[in-house]
PDB file of N, CA and C in Angstrom:
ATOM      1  N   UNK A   1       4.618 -11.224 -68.554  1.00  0.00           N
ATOM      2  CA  UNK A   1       4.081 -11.815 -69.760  1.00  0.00           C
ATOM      3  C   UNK A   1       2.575 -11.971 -69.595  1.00  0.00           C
ATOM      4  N   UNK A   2       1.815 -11.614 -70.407  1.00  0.00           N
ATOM      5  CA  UNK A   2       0.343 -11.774 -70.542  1.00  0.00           C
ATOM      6  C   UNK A   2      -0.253 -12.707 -71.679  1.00  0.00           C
ATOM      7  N   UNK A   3      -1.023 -13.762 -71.347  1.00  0.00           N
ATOM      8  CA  UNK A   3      -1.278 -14.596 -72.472  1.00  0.00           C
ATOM      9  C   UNK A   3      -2.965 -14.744 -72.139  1.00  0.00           C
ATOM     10  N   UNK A   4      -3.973 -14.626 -73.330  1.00  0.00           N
ATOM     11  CA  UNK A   4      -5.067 -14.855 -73.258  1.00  0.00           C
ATOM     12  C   UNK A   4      -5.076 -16.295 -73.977  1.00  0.00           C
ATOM     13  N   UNK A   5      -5.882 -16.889 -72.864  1.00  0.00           N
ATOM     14  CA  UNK A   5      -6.287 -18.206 -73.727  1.00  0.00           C
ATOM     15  C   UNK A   5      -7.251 -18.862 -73.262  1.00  0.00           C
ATOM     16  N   UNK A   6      -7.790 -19.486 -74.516  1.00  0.00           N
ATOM     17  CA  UNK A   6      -9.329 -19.422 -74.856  1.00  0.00           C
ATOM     18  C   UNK A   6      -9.179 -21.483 -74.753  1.00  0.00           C
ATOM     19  N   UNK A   7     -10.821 -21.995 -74.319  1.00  0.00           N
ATOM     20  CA  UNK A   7     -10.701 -23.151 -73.842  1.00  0.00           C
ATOM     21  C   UNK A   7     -10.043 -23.960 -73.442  1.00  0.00           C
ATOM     22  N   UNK A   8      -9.799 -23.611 -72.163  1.00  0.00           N
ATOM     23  CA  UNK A   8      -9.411 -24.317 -71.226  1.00  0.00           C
ATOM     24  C   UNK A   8      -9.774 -24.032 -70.009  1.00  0.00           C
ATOM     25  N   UNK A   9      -9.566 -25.112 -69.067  1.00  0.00           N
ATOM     26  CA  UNK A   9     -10.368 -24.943 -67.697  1.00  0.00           C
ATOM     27  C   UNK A   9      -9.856 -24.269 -66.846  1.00  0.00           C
ATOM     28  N   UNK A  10     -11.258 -23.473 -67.037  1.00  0.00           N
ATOM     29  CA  UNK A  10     -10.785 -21.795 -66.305  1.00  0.00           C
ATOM     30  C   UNK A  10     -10.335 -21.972 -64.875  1.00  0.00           C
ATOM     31  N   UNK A  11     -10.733 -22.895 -64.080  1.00  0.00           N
ATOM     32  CA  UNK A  11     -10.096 -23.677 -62.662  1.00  0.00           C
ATOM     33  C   UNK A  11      -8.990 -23.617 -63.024  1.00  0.00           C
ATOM     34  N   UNK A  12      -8.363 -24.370 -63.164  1.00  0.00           N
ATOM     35  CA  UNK A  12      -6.968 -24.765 -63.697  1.00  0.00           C
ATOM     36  C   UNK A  12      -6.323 -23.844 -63.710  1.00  0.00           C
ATOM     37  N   UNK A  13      -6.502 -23.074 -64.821  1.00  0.00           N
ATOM     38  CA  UNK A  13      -5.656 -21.913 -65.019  1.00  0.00           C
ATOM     39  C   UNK A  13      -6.095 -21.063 -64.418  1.00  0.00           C
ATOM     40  N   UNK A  14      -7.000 -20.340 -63.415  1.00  0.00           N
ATOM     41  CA  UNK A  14      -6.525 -19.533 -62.414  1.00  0.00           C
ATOM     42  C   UNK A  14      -5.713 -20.125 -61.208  1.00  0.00           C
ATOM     43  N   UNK A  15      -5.450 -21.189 -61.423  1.00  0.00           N
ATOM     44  CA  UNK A  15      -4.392 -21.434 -60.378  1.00  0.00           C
ATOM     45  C   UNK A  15      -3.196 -21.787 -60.810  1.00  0.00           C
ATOM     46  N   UNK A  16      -2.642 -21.571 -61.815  1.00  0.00           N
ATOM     47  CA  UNK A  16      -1.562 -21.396 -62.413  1.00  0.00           C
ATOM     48  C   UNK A  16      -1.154 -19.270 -62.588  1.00  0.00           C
ATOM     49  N   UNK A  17      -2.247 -18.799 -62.785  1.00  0.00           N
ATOM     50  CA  UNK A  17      -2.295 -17.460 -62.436  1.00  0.00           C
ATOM     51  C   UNK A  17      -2.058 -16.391 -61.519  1.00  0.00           C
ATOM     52  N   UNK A  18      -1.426 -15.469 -61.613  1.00  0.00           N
ATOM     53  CA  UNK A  18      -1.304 -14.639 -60.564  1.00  0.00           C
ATOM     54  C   UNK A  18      -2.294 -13.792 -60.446  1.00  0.00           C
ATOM     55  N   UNK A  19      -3.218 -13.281 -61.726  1.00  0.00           N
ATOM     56  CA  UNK A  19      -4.380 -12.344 -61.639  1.00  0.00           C
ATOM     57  C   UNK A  19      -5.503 -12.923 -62.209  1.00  0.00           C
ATOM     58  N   UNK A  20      -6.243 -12.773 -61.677  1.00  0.00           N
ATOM     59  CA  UNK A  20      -7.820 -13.011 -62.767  1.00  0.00           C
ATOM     60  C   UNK A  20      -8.381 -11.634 -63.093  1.00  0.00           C
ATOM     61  N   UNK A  21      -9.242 -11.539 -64.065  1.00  0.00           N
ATOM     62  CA  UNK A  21     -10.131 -10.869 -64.720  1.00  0.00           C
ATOM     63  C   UNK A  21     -11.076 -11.226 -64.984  1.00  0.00           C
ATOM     64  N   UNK A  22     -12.198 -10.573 -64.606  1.00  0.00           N
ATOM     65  CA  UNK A  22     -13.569 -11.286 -64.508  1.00  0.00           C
ATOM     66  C   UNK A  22     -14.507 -10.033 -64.720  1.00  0.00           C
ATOM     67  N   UNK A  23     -15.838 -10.599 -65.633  1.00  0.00           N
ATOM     68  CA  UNK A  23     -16.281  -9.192 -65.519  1.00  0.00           C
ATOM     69  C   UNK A  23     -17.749 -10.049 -64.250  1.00  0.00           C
ATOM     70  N   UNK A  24     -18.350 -10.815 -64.998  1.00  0.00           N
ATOM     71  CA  UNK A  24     -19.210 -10.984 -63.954  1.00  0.00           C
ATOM     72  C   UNK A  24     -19.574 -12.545 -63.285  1.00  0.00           C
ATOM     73  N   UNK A  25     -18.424 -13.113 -63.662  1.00  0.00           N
ATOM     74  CA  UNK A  25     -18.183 -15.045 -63.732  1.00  0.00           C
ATOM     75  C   UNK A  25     -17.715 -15.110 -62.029  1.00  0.00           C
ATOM     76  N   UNK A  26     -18.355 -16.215 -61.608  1.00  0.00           N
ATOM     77  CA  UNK A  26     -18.206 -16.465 -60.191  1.00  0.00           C
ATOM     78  C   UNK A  26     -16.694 -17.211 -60.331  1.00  0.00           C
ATOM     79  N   UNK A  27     -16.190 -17.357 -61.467  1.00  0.00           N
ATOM     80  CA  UNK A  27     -14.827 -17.586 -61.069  1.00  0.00           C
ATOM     81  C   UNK A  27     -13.778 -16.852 -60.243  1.00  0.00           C
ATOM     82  N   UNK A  28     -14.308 -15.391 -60.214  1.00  0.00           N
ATOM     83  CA  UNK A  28     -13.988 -14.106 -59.115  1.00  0.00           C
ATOM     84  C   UNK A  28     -13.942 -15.032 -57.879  1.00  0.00           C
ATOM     85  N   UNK A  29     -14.687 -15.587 -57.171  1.00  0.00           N
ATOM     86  CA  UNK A  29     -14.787 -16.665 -56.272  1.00  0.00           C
ATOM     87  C   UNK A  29     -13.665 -17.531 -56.194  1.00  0.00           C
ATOM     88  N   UNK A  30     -13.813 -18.176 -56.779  1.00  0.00           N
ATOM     89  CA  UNK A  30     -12.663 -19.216 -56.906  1.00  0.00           C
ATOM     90  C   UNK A  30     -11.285 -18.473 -57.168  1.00  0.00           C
ATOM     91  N   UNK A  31     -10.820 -17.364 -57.413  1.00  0.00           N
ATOM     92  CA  UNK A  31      -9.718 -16.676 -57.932  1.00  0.00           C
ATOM     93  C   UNK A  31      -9.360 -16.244 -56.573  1.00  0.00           C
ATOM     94  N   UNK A  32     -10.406 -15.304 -55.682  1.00  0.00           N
ATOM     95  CA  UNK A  32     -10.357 -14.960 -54.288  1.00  0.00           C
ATOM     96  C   UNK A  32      -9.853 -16.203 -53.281  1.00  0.00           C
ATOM     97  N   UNK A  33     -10.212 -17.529 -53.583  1.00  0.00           N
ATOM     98  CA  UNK A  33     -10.206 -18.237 -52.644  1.00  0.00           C
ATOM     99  C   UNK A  33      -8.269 -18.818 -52.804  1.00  0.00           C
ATOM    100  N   UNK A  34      -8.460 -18.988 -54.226  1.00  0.00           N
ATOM    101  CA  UNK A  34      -6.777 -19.232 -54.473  1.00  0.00           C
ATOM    102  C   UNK A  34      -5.846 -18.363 -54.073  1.00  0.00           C
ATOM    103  N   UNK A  35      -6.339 -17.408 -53.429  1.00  0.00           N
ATOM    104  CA  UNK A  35      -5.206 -16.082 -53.166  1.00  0.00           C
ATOM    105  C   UNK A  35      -4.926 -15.121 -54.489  1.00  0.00           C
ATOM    106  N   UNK A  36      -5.732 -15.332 -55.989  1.00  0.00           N
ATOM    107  CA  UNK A  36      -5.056 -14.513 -56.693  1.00  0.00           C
ATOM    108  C   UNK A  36      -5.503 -12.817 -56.676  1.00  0.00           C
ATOM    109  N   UNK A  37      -5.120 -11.789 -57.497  1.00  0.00           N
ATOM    110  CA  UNK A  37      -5.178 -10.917 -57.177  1.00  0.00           C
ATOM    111  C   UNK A  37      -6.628 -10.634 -57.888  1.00  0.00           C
ATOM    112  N   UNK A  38      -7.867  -9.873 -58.044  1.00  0.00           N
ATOM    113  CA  UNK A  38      -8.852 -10.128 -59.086  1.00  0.00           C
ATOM    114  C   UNK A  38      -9.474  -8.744 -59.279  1.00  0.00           C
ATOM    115  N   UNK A  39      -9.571  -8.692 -60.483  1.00  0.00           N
ATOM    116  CA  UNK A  39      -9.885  -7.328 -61.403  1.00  0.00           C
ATOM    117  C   UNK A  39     -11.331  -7.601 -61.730  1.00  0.00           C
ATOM    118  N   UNK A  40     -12.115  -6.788 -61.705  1.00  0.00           N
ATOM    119  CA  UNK A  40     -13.360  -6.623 -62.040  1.00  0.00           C
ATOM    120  C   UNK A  40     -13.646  -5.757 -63.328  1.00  0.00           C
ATOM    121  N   UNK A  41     -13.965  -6.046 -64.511  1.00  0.00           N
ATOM    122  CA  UNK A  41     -13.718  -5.449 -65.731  1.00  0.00           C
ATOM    123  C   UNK A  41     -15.452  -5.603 -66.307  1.00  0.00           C
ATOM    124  N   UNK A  42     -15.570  -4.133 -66.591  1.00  0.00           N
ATOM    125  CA  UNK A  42     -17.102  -4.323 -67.257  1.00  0.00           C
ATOM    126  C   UNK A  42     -17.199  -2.759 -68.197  1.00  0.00           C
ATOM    127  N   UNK A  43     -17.206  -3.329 -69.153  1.00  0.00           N
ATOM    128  CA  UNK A  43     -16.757  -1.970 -70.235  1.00  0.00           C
ATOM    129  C   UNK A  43     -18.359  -1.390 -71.116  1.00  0.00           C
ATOM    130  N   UNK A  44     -19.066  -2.285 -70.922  1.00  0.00           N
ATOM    131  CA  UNK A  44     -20.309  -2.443 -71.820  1.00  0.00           C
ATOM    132  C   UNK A  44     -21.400  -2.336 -70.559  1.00  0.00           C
ATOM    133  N   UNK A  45     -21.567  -1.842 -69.400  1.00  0.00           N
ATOM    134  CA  UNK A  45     -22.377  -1.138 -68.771  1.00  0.00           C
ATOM    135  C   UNK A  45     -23.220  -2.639 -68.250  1.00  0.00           C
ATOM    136  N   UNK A  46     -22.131  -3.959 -67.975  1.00  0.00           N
ATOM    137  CA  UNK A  46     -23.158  -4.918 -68.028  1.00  0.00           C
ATOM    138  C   UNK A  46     -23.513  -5.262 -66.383  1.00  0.00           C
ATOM    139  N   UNK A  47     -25.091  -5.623 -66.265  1.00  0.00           N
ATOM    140  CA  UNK A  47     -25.510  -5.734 -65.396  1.00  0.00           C
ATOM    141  C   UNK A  47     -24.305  -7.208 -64.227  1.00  0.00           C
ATOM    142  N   UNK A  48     -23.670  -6.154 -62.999  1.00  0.00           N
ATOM    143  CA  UNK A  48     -23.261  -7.574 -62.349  1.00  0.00           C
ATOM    144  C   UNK A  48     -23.141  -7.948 -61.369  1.00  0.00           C
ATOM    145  N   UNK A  49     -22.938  -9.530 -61.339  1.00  0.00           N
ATOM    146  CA  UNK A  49     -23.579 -10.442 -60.223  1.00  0.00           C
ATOM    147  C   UNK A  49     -22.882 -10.582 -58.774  1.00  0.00           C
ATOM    148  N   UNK A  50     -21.759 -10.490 -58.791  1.00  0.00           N
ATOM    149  CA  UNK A  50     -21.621 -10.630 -57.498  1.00  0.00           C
ATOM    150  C   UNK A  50     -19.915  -8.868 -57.947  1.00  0.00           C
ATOM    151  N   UNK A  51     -20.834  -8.079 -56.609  1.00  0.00           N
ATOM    152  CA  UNK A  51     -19.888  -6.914 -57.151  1.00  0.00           C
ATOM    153  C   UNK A  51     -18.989  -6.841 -55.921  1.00  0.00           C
ATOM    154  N   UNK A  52     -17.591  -7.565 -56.635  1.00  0.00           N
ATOM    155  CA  UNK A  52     -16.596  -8.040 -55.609  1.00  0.00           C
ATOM    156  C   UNK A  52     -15.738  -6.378 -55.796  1.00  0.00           C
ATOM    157  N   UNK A  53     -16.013  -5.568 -56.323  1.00  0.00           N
ATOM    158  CA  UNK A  53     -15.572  -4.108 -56.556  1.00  0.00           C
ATOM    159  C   UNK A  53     -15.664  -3.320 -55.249  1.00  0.00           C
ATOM    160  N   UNK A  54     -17.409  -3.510 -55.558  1.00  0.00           N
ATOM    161  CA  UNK A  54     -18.146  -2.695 -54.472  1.00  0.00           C
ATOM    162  C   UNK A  54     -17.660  -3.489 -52.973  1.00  0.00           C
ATOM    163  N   UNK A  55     -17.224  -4.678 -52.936  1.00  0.00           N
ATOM    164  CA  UNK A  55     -17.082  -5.350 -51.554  1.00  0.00           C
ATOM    165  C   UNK A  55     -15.592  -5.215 -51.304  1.00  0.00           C
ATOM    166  N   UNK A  56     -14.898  -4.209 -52.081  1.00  0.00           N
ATOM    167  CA  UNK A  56     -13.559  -4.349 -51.485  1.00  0.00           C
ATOM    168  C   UNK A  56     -12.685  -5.507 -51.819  1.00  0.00           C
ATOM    169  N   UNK A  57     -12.685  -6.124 -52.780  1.00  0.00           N
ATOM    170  CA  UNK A  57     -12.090  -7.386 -53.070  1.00  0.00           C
ATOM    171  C   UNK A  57     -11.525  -7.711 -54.586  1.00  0.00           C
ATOM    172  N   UNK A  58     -11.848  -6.410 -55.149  1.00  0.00           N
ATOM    173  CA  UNK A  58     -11.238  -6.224 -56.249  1.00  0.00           C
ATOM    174  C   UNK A  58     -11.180  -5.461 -57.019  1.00  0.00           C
ATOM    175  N   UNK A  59     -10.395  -4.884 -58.084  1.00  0.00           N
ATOM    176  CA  UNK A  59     -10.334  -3.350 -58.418  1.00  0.00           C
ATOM    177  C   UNK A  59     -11.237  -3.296 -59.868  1.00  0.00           C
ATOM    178  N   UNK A  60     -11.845  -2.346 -59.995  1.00  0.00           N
ATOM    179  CA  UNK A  60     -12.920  -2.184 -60.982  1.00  0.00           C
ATOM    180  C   UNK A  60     -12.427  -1.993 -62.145  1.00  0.00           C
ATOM    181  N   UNK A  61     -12.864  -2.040 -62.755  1.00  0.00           N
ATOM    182  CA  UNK A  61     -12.365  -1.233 -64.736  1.00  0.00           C
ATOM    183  C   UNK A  61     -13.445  -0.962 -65.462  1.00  0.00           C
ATOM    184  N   UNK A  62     -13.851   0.355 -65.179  1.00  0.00           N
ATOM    185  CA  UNK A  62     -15.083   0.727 -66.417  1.00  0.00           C
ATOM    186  C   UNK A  62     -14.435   1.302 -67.657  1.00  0.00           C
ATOM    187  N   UNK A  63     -13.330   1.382 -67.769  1.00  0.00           N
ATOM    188  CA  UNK A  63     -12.628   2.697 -69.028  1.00  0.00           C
ATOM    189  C   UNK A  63     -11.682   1.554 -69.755  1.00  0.00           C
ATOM    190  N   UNK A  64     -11.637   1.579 -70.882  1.00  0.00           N
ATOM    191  CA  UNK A  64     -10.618   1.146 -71.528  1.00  0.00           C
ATOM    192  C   UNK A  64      -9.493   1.391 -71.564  1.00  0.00           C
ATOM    193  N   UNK A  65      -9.100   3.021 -71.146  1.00  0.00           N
ATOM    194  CA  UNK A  65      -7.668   3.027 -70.854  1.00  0.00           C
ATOM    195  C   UNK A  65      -7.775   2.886 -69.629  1.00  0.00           C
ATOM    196  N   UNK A  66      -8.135   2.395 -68.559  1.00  0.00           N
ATOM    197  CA  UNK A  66      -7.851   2.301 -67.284  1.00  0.00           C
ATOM    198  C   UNK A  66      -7.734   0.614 -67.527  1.00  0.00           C
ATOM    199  N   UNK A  67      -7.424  -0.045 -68.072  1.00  0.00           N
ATOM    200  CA  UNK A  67      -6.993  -1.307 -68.248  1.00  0.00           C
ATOM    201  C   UNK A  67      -5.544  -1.998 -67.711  1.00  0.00           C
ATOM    202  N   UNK A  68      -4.960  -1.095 -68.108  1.00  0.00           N
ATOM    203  CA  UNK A  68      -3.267  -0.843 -67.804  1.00  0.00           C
ATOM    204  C   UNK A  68      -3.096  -0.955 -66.393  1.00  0.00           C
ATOM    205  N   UNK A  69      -4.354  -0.793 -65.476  1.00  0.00           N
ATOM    206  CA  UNK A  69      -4.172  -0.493 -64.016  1.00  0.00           C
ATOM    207  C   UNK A  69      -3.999  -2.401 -63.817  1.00  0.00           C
ATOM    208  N   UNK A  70      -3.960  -3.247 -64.349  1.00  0.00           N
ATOM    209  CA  UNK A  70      -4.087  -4.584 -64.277  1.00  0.00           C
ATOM    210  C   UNK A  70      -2.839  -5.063 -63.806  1.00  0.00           C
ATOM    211  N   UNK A  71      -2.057  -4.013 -64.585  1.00  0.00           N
ATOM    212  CA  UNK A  71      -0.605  -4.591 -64.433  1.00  0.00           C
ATOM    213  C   UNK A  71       0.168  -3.074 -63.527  1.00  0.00           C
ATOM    214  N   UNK A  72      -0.057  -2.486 -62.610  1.00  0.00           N
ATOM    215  CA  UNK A  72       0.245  -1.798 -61.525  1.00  0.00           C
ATOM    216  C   UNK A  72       0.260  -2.647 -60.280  1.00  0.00           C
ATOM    217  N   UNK A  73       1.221  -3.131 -59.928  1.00  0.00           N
ATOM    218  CA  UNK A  73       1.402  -4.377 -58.746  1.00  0.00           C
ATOM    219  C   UNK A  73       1.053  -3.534 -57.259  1.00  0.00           C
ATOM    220  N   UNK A  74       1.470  -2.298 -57.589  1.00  0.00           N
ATOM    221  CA  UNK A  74       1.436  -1.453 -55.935  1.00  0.00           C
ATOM    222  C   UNK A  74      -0.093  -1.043 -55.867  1.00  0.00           C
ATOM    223  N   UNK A  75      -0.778  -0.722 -56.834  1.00  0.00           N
ATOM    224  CA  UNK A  75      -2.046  -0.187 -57.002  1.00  0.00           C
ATOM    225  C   UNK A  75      -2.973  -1.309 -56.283  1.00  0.00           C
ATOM    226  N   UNK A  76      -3.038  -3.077 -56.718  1.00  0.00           N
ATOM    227  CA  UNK A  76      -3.641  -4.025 -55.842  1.00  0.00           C
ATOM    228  C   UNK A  76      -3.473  -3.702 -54.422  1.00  0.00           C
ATOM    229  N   UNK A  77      -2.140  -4.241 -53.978  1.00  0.00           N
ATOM    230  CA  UNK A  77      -2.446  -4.428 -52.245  1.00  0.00           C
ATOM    231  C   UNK A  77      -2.187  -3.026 -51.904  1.00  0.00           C
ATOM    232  N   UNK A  78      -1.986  -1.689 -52.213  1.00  0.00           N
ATOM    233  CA  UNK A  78      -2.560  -0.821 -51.363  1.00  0.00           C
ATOM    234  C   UNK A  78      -4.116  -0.616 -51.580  1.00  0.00           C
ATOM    235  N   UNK A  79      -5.340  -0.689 -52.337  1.00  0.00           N
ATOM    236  CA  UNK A  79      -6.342  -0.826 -51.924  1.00  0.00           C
ATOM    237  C   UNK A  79      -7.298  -1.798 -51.823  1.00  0.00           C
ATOM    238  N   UNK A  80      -6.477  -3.096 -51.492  1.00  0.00           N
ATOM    239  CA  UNK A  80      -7.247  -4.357 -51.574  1.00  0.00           C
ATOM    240  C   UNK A  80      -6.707  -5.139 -50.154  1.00  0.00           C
ATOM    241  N   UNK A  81      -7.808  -5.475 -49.016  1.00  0.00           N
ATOM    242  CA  UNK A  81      -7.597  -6.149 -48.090  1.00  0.00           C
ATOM    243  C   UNK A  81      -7.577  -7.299 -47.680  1.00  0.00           C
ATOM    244  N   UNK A  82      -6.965  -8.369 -47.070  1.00  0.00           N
ATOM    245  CA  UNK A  82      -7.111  -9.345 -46.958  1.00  0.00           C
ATOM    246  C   UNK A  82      -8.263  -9.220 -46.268  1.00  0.00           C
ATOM    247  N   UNK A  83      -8.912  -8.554 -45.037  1.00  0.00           N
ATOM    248  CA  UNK A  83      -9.968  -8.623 -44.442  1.00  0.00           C
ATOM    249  C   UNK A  83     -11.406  -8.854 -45.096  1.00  0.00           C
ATOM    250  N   UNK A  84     -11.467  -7.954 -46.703  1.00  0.00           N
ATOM    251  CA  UNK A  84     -12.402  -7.480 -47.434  1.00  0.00           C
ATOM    252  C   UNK A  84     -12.486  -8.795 -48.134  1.00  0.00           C
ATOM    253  N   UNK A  85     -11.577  -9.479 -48.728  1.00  0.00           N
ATOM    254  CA  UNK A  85     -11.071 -10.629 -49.191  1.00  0.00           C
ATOM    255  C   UNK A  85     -12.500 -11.905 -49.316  1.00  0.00           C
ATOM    256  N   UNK A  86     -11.551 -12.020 -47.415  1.00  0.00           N
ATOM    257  CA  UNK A  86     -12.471 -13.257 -46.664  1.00  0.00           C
ATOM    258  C   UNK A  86     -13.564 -12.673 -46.215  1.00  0.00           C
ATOM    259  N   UNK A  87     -14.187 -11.639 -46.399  1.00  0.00           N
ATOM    260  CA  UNK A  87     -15.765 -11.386 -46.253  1.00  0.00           C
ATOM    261  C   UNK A  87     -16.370 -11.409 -47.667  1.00  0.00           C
ATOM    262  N   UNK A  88     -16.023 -10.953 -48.997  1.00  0.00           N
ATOM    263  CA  UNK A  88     -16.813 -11.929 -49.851  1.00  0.00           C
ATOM    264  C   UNK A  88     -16.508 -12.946 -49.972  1.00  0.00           C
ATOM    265  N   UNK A  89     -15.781 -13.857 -49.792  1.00  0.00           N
ATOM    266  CA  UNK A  89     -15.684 -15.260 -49.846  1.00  0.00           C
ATOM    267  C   UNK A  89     -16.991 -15.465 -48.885  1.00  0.00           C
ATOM    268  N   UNK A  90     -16.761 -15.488 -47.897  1.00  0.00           N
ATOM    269  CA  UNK A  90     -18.193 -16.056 -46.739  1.00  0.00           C
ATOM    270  C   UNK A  90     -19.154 -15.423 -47.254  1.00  0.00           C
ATOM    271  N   UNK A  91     -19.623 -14.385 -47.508  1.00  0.00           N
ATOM    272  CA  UNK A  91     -20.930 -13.458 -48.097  1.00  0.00           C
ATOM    273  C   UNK A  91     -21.295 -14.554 -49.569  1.00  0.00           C
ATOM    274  N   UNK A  92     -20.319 -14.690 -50.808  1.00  0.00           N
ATOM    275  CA  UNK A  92     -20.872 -15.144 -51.676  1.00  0.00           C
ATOM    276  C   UNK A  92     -20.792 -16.841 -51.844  1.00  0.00           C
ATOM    277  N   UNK A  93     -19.541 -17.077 -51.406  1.00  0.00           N
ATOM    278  CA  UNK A  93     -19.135 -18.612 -52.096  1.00  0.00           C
ATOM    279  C   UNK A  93     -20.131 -19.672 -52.058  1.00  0.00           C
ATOM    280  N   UNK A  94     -20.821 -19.705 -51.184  1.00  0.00           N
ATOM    281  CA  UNK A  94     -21.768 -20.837 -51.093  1.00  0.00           C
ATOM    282  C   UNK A  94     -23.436 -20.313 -51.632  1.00  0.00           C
ATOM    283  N   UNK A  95     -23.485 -19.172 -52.165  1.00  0.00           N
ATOM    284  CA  UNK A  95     -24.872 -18.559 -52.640  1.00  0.00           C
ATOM    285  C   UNK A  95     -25.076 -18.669 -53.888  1.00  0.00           C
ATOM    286  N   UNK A  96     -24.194 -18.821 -55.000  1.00  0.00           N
ATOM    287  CA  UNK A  96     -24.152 -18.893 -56.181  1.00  0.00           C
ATOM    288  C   UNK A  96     -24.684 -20.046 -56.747  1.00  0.00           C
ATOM    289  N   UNK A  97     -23.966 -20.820 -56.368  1.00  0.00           N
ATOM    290  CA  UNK A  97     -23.810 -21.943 -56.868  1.00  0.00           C
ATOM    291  C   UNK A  97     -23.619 -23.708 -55.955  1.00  0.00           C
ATOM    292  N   UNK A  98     -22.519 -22.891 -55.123  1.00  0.00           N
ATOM    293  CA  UNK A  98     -22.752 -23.692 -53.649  1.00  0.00           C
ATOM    294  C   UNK A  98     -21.266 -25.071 -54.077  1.00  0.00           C
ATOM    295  N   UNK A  99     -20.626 -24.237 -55.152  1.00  0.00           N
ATOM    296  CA  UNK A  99     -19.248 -25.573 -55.500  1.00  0.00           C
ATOM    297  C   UNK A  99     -18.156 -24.868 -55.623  1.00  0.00           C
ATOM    298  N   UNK A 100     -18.194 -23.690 -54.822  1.00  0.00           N
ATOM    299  CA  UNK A 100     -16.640 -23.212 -55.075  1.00  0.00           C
ATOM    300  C   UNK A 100     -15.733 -23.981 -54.480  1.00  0.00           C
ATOM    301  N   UNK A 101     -15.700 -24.333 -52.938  1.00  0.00           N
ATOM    302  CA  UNK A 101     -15.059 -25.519 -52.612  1.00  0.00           C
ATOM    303  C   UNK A 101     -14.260 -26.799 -53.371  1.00  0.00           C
ATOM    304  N   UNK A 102     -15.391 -27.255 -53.995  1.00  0.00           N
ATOM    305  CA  UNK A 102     -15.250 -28.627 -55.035  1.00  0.00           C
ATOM    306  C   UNK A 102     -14.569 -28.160 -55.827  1.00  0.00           C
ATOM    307  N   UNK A 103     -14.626 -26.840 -56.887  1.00  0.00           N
ATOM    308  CA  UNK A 103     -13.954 -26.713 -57.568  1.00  0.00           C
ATOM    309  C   UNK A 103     -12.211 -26.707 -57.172  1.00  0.00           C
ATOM    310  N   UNK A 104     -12.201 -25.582 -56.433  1.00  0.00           N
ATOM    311  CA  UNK A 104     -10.668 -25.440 -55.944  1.00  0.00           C
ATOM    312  C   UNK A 104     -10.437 -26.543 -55.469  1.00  0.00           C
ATOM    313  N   UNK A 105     -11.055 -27.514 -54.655  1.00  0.00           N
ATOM    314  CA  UNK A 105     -10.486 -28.899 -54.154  1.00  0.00           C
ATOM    315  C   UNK A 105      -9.514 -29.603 -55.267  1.00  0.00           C
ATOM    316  N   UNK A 106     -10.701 -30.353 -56.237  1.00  0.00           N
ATOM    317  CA  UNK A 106     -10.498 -30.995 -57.493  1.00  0.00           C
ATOM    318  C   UNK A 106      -9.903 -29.881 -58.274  1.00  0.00           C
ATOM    319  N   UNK A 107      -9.218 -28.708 -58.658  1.00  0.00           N
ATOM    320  CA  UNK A 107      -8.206 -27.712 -59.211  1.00  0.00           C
ATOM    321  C   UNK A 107      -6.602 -28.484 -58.147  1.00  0.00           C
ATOM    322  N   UNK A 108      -6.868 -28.394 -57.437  1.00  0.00           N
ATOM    323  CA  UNK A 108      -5.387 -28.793 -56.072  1.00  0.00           C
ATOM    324  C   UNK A 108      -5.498 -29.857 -56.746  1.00  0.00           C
ATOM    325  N   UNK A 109      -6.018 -31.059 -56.377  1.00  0.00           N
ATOM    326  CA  UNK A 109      -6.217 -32.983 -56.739  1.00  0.00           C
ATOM    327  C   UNK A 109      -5.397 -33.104 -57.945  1.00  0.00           C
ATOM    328  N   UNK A 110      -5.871 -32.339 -59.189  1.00  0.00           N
ATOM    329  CA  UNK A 110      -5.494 -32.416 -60.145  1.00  0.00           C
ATOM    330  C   UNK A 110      -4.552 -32.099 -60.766  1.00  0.00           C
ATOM    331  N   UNK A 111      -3.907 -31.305 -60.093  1.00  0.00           N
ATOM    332  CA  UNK A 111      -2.274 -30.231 -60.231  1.00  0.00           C
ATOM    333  C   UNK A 111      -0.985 -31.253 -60.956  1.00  0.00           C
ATOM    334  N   UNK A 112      -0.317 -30.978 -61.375  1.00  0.00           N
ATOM    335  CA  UNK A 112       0.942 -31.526 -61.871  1.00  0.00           C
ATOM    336  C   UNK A 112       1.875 -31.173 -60.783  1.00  0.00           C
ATOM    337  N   UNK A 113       2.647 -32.253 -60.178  1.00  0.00           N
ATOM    338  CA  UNK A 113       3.918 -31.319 -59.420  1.00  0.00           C
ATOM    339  C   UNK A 113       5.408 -31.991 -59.965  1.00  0.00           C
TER     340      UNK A 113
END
């Protein structure tokens, strides 16, 4: 099932998530750190910021029909490493912004169980 939805805290709900999509939002960060799987999507040639593509940490999408590759479960972990993973996490998480931590902390704190 795929549901887009619009305001709400994007924390939150990538951790209710199994995939993120991101084209150039350091939530890629925070998605990596939760374990989810993360797609890099940029259709409009847009300039971006942290290229978790190029670092092995997540699968690209320049084509509109290559969209569909989102939902190919074997296509992620055969070319996505846990190794590649935890090297942009250490390379970016604390350069951006310097609260990916806090966020995912207070995302856990706040959880319903």
């Amino acid at each position: 099932i795929v549901k887009v939805i619009k305001w709400y805290d994007a924390v939150r709900l990538t951790s209710f998530s199994k995939k993120m999509v991101v084209s150039h939002s350091t939530l890629g960060l925070d998605a990596l750190v939760l374990g989810k799987e993360l797609y890099q999507i940029n259709l409009i040639d847009y300039r971006i910021r942290i290229p978790f593509s190029e670092l092995k940490s997540a699968i690209y999408i320049d084509k509109k029909e290559d969209v569909r590759l989102i939902f190919e479960e074997r296509l992620y972990r055969e070319k996505i490493s846990n190794s590649d993973i935890e090297k942009t996490i250490k390379e970016f998480a604390f350069q951006i912004d310097g609260r990916t931590t806090e966020r995912i902390l207070d995302s856990i704190n706040t959880q319903e169980v």
